[in-house]
Protein backbone atom coordinates (compact mmCIF):
# COMPACT_ATOMS: atom_id res chain seq x y z
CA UNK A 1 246.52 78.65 197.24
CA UNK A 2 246.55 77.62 193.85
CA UNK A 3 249.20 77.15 191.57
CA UNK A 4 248.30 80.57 189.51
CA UNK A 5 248.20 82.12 192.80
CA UNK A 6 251.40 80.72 193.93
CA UNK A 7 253.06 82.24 190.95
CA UNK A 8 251.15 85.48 191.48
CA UNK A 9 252.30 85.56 195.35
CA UNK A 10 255.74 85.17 193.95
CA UNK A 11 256.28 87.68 191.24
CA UNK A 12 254.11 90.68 193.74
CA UNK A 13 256.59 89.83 196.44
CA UNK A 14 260.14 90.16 193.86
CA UNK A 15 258.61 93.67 193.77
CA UNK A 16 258.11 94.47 197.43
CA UNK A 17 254.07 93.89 197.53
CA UNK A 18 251.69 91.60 199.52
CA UNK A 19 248.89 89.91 198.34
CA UNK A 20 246.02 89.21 200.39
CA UNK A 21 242.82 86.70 200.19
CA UNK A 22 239.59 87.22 202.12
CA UNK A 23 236.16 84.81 201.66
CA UNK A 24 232.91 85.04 203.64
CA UNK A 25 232.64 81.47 202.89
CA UNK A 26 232.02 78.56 200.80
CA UNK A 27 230.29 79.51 197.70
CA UNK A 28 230.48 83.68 198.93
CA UNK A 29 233.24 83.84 196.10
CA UNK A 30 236.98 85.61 197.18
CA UNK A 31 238.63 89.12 197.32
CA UNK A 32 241.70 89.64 196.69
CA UNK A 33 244.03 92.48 197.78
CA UNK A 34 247.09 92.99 195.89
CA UNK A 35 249.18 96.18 197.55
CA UNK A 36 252.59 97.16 195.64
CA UNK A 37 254.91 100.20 196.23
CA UNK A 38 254.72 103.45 194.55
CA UNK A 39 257.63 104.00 192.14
């Protein structure tokens, strides 16, 4: 991961989420799942 996603990772997990990172490939671009509780 990169740096901004490092930080990212970080700051979802101080409130309870999970981020997630899915790619088809090289050059197939990325998804990105980002699942935080409900308040």
């Amino acid at each position: 991961m990169g740096l901004g996603l490092g930080i990212a990772q970080h700051l979802i997990q101080l409130h309870g989420g999970t981020i997630e990172a899915h790619s088809e490939g090289i050059g197939q671009g990325a998804t990105f799942i980002i699942k935080l509780p409900l308040v």
